[in-house]
N, C-alpha and C. Protein backbone atom coordinates (compact mmCIF):
# COMPACT_ATOMS: atom_id res chain seq x y z
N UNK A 1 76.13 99.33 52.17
CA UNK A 1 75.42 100.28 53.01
C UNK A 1 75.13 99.64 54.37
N UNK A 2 75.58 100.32 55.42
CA UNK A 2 75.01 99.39 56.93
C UNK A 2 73.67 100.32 57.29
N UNK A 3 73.15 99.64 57.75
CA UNK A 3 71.50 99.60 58.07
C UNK A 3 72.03 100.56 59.80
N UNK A 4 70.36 101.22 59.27
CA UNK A 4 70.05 101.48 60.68
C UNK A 4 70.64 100.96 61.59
N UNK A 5 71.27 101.64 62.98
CA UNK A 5 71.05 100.98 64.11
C UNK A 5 69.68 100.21 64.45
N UNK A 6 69.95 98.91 65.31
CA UNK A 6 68.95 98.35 66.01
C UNK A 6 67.94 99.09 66.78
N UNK A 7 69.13 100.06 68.08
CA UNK A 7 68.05 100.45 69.38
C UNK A 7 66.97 101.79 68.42
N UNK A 8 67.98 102.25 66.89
CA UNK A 8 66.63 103.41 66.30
C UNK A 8 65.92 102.54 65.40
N UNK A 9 65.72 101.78 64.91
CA UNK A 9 65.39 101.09 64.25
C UNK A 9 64.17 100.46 64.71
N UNK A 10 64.38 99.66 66.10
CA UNK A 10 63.10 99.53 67.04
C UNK A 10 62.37 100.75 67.46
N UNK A 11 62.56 101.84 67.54
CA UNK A 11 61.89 102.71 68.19
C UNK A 11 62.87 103.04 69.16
N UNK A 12 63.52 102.75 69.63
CA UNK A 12 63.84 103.03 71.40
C UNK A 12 64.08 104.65 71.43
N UNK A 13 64.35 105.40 70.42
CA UNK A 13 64.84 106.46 69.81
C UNK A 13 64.16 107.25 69.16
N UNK A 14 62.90 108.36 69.33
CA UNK A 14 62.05 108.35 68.30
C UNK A 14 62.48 110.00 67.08
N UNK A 15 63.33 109.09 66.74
CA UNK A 15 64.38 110.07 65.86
C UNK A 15 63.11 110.99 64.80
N UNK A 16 62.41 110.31 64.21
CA UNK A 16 61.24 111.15 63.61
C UNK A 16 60.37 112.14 64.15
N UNK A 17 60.57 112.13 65.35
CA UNK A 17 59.54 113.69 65.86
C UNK A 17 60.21 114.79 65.73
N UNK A 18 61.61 114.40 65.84
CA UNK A 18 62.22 115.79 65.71
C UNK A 18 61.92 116.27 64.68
N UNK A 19 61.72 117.70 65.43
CA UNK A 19 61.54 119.30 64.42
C UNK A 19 62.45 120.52 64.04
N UNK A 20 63.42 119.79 64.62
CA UNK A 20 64.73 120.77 64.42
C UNK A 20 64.38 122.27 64.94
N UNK A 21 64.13 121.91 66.42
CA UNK A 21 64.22 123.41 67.08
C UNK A 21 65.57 123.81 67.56
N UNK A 22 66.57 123.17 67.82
CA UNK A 22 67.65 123.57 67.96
C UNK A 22 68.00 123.39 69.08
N UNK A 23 67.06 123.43 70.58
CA UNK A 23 67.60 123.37 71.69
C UNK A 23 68.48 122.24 72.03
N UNK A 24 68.16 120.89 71.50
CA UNK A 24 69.61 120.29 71.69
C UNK A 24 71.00 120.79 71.50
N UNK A 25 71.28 121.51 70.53
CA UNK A 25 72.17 121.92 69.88
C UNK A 25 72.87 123.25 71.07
N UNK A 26 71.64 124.06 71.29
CA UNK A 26 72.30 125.19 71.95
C UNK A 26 72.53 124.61 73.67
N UNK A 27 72.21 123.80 74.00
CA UNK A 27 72.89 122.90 75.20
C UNK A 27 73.81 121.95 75.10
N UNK A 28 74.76 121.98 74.48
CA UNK A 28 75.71 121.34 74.02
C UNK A 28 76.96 121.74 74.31
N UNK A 29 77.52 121.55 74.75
CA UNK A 29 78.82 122.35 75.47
C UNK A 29 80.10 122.18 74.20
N UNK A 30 79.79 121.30 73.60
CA UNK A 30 81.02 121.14 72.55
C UNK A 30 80.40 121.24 70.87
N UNK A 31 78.93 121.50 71.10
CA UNK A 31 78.58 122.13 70.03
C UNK A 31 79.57 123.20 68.73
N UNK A 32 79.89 124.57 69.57
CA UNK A 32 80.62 124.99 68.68
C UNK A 32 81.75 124.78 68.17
N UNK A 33 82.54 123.78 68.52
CA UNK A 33 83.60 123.23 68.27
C UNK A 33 83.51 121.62 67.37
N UNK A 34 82.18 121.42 67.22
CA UNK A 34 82.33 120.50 66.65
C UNK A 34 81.62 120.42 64.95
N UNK A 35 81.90 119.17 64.12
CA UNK A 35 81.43 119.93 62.36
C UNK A 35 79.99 119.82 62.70
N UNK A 36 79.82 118.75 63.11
CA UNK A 36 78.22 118.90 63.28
C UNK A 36 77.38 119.03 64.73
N UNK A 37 76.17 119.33 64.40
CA UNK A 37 75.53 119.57 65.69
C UNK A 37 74.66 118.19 65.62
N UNK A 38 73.84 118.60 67.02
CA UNK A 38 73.40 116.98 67.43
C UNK A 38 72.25 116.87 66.76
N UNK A 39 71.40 118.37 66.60
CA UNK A 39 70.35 118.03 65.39
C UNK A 39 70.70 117.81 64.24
N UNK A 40 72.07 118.06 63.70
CA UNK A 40 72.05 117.52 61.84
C UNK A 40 72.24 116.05 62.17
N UNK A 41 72.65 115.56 63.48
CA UNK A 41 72.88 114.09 63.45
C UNK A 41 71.65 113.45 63.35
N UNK A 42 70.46 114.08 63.94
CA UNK A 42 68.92 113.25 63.70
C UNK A 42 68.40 113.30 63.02
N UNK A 43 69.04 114.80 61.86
CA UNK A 43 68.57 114.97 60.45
C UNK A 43 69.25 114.04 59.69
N UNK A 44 70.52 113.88 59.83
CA UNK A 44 70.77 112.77 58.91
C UNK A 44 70.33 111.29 59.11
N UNK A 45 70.15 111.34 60.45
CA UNK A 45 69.63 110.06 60.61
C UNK A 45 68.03 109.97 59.87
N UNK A 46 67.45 110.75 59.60
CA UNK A 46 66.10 111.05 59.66
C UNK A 46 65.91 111.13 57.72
N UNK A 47 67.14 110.94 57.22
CA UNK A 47 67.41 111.41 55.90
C UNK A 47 68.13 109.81 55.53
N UNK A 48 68.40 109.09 56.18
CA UNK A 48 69.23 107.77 56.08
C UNK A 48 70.15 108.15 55.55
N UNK A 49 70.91 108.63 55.97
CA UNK A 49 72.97 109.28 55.88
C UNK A 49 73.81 108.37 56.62
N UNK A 50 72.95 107.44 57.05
CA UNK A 50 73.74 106.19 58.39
C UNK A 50 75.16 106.29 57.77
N UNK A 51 75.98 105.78 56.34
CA UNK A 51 77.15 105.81 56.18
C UNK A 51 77.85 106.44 56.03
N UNK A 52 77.07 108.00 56.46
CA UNK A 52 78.00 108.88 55.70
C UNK A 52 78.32 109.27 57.86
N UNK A 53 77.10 109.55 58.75
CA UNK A 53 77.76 109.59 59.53
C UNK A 53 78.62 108.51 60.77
N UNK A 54 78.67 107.26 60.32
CA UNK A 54 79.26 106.12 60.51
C UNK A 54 81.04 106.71 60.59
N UNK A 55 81.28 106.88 59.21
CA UNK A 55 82.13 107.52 58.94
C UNK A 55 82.77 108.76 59.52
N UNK A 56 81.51 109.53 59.71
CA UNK A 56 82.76 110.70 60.08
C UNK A 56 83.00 110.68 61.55
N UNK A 57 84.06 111.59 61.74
CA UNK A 57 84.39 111.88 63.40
C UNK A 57 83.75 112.42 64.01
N UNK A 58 82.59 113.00 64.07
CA UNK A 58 81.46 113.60 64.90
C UNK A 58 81.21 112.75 65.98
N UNK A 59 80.84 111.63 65.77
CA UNK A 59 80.47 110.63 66.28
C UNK A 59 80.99 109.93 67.19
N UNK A 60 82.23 110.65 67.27
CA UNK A 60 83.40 110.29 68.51
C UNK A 60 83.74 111.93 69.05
N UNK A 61 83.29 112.55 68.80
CA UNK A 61 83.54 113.78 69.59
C UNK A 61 82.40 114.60 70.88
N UNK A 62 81.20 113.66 70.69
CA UNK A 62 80.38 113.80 71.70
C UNK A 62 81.00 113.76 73.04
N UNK A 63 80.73 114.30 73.63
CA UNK A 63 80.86 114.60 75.52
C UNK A 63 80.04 114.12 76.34
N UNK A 64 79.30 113.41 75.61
CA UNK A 64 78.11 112.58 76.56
C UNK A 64 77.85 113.71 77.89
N UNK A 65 77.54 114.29 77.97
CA UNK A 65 77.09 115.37 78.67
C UNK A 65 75.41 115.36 79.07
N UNK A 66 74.87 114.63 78.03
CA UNK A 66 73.44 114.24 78.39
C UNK A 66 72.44 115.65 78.33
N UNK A 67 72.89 116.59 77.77
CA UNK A 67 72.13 118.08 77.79
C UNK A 67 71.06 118.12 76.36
N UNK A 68 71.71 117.03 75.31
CA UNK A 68 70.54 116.93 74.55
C UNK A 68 69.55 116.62 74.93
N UNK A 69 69.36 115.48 75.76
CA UNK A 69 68.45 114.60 76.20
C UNK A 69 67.55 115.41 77.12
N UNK A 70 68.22 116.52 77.86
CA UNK A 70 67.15 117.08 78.52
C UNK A 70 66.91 117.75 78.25
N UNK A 71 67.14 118.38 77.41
CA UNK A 71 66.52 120.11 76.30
C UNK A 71 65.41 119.86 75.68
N UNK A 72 65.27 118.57 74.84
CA UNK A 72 64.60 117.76 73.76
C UNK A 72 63.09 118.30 74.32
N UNK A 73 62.35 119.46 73.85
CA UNK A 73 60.75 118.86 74.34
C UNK A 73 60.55 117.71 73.83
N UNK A 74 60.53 117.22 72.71
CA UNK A 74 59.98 116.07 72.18
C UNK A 74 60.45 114.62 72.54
N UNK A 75 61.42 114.32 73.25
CA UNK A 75 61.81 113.57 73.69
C UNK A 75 62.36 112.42 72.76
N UNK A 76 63.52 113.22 72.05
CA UNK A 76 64.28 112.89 70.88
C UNK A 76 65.88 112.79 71.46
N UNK A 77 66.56 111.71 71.96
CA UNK A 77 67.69 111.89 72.26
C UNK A 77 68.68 111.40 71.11
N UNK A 78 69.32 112.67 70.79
CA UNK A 78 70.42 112.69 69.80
C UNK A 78 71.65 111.74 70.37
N UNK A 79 72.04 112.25 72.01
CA UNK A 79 72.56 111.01 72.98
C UNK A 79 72.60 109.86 72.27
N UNK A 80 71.51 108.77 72.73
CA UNK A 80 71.46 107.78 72.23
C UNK A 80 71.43 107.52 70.94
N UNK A 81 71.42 108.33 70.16
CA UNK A 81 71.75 108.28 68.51
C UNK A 81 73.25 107.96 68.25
N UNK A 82 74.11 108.73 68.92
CA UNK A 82 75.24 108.93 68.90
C UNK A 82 75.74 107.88 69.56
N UNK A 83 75.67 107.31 70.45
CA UNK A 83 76.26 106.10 70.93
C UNK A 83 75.58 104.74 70.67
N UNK A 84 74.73 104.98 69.85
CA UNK A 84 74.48 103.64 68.88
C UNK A 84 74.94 103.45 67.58
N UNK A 85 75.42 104.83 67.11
CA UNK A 85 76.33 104.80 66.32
C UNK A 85 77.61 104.63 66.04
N UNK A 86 77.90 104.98 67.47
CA UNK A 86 79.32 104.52 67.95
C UNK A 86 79.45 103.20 68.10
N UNK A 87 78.44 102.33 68.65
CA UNK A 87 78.50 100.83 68.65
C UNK A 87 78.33 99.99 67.53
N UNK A 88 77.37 100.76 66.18
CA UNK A 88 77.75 100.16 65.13
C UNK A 88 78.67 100.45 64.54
N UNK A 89 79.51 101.50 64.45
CA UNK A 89 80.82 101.93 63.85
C UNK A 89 81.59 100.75 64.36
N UNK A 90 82.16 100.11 65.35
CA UNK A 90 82.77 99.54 66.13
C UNK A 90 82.32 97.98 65.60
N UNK A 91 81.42 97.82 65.47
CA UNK A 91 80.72 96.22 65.15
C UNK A 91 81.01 96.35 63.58
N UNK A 92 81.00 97.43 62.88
CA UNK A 92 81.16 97.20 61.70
C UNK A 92 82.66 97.04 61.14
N UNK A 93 83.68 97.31 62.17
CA UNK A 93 84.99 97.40 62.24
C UNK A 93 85.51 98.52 61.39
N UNK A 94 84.69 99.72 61.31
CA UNK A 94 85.09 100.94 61.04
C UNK A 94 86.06 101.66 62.56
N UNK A 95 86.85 102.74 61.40
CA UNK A 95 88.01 103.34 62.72
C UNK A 95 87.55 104.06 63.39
N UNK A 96 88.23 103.69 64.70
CA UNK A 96 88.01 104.83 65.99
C UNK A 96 88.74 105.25 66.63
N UNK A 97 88.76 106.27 67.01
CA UNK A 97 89.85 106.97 67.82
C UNK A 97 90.82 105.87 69.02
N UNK A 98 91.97 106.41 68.58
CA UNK A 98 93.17 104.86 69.19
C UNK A 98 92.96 105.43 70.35
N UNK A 99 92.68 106.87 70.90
CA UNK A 99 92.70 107.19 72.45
C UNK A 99 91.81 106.35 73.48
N UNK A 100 90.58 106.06 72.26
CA UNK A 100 89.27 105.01 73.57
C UNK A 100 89.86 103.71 73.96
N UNK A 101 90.68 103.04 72.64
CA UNK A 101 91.12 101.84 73.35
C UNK A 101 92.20 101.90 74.92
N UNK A 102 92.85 102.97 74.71
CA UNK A 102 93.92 103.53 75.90
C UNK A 102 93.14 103.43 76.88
N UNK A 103 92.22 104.13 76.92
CA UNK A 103 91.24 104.90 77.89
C UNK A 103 90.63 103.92 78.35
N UNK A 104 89.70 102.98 77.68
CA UNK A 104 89.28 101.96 77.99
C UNK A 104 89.93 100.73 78.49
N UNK A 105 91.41 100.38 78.57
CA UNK A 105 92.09 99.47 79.69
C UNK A 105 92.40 100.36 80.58
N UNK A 106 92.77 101.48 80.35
CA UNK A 106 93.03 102.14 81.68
C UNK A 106 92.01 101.78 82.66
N UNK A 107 91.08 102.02 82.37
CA UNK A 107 89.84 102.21 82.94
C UNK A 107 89.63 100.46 83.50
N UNK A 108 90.16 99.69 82.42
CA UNK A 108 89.33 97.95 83.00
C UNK A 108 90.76 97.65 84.06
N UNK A 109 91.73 98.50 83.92
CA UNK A 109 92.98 97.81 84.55
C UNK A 109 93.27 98.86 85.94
N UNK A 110 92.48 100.08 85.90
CA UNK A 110 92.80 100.42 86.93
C UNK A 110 91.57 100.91 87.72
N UNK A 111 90.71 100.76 86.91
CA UNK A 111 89.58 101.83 86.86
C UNK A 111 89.67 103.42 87.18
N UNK A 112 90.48 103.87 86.78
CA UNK A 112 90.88 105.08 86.05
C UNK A 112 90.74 105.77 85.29
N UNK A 113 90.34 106.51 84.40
CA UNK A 113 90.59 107.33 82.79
C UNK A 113 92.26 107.44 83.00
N UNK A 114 92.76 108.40 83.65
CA UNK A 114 94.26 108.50 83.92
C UNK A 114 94.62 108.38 85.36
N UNK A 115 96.12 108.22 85.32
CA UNK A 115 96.87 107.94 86.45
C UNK A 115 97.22 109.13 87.27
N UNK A 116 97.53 108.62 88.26
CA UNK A 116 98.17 110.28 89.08
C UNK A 116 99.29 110.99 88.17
N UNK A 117 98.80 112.30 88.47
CA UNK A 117 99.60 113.41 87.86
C UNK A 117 99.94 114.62 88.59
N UNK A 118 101.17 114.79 88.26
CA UNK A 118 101.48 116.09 88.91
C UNK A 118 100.40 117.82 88.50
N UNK A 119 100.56 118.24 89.83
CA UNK A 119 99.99 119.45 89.09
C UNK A 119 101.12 121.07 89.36
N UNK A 120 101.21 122.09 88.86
CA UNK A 120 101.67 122.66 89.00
C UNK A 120 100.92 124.45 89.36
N UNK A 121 101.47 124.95 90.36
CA UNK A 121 100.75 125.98 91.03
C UNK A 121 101.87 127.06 90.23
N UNK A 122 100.97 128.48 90.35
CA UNK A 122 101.78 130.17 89.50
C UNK A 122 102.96 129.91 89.47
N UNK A 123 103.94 129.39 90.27
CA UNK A 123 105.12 129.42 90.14
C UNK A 123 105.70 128.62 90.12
N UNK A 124 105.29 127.50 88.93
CA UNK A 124 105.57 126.17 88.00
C UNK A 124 106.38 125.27 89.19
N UNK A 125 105.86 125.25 90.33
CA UNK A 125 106.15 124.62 91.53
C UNK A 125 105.41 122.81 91.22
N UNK A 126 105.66 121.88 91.34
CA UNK A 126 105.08 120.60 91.08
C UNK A 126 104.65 120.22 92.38
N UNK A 127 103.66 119.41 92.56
CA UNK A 127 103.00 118.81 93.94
C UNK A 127 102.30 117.74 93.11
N UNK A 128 102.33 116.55 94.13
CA UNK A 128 101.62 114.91 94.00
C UNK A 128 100.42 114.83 94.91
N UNK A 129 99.61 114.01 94.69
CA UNK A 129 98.61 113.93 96.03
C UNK A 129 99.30 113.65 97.01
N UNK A 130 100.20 112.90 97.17
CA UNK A 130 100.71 112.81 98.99
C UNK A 130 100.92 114.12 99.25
N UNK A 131 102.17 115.15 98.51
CA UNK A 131 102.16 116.48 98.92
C UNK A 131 100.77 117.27 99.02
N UNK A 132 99.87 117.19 99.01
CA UNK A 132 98.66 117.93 98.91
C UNK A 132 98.14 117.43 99.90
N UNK A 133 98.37 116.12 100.80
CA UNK A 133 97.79 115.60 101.93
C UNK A 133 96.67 115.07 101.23
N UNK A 134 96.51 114.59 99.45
CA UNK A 134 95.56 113.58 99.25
C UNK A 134 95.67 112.09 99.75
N UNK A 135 94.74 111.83 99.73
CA UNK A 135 94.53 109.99 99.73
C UNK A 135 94.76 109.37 98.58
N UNK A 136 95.23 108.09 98.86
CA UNK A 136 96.38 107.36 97.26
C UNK A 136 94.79 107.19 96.63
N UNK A 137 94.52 107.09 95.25
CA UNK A 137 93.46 106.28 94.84
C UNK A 137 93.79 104.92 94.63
N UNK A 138 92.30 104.66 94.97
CA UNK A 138 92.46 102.92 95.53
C UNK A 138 91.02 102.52 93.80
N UNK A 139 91.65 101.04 93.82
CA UNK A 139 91.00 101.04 92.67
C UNK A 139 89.49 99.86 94.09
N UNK A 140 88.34 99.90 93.15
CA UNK A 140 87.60 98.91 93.51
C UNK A 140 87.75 97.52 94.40
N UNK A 141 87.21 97.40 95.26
CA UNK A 141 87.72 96.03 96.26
C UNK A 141 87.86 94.55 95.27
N UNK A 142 86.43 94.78 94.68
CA UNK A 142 86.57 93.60 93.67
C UNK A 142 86.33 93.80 91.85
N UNK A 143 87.64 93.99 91.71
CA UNK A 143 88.40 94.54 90.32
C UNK A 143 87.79 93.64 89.42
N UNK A 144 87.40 92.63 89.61
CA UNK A 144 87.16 91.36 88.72
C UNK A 144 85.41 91.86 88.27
N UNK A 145 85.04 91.80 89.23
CA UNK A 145 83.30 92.44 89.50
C UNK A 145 83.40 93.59 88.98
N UNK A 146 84.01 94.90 89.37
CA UNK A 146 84.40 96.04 88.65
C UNK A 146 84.37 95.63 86.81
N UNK A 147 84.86 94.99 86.54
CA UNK A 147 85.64 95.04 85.22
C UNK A 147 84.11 94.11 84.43
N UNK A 148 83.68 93.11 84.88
CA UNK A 148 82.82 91.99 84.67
C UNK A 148 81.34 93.51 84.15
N UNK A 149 81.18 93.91 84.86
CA UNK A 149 80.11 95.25 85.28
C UNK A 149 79.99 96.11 84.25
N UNK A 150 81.51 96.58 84.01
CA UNK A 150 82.05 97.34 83.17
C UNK A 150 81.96 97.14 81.35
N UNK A 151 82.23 95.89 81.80
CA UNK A 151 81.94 94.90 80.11
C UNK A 151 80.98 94.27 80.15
N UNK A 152 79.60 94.86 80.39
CA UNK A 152 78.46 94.34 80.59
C UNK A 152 77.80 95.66 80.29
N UNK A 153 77.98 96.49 80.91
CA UNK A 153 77.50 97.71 80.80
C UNK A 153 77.84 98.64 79.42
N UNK A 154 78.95 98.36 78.87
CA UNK A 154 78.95 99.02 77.87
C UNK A 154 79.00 98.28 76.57
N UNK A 155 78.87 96.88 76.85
CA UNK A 155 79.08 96.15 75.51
C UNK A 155 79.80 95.49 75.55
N UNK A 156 81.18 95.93 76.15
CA UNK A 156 82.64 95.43 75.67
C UNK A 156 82.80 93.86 75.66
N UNK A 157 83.51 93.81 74.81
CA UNK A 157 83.76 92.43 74.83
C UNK A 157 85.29 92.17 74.61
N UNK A 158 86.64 92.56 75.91
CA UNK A 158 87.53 92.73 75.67
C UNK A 158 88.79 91.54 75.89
N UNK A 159 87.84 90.76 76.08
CA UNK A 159 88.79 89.40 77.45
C UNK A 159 89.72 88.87 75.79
């Protein structure tokens, strides 16, 4: 069984006030599309289900959108539930979606999510940013500092 997260575990999170009014849930933009909502995540947390939602994919389908966090009267962020769960999923060397690792050098190697892409207008016509009269994207002056920042800020520990 893996234990509580740390940051709920200390408090930082005060997962027990919640009352399951729902407004997290109905500010949620990926709510209906997803199995669970952000209040069964504090109910289960609130129920010690830690392995059961460790496990599932909920927990990688958040949008970090931050709309729980401000709905919450009680000042219960499901948010930070969810991405401390994501960090113990990860420390516990449970699976995660192969797209974050992509995403995440993209991001340390170009600082990017994705690369330039074509787009196409009604009449499946293709255009690049130069054709659009965009500016090339330029990554960060100091990529090293960028990246150092980057894996500091979220944990990573990728070197």
């Amino acid at each position: 069984m893996i234990k509580l997260p740390s940051i709920i575990q200390r408090g930082g999170v005060p997962y027990e006030q919640c009352n399951q009014c729902g407004k997290c849930a109905s500010g949620c933009p990926a709510a209906r599309y997803l199995e669970l909502r952000p209040r069964k995540v504090v109910l289960m947390v609130q129920r010690g289900k830690i392995d059961e939602l460790l496990r599932s994919g909920f927990i990688w389908e958040c949008t970090q959108c931050h709309q729980c966090m401000e709905r919450c009267p009680r000042d219960v962020t499901p948010f930070d539930i969810i991405i401390s769960l994501q960090n113990t999923a990860v420390r516990a060397g449970l699976p995660f979606p192969e797209n974050l690792t992509t995403i995440s050098n993209s991001i340390r190697s170009r600082s990017l999510v994705q690369g330039d892409q074509e787009v196409f207008d009604g009449d499946f016509e293709s255009y690049d940013r130069a054709s659009l009269g965009l500016p090339d994207l330029r990554p960060p002056e100091n990529m090293e500092a960028f990246r150092e920042a980057l894996d500091k800020s979220f944990g990573w520990d990728l070197s």
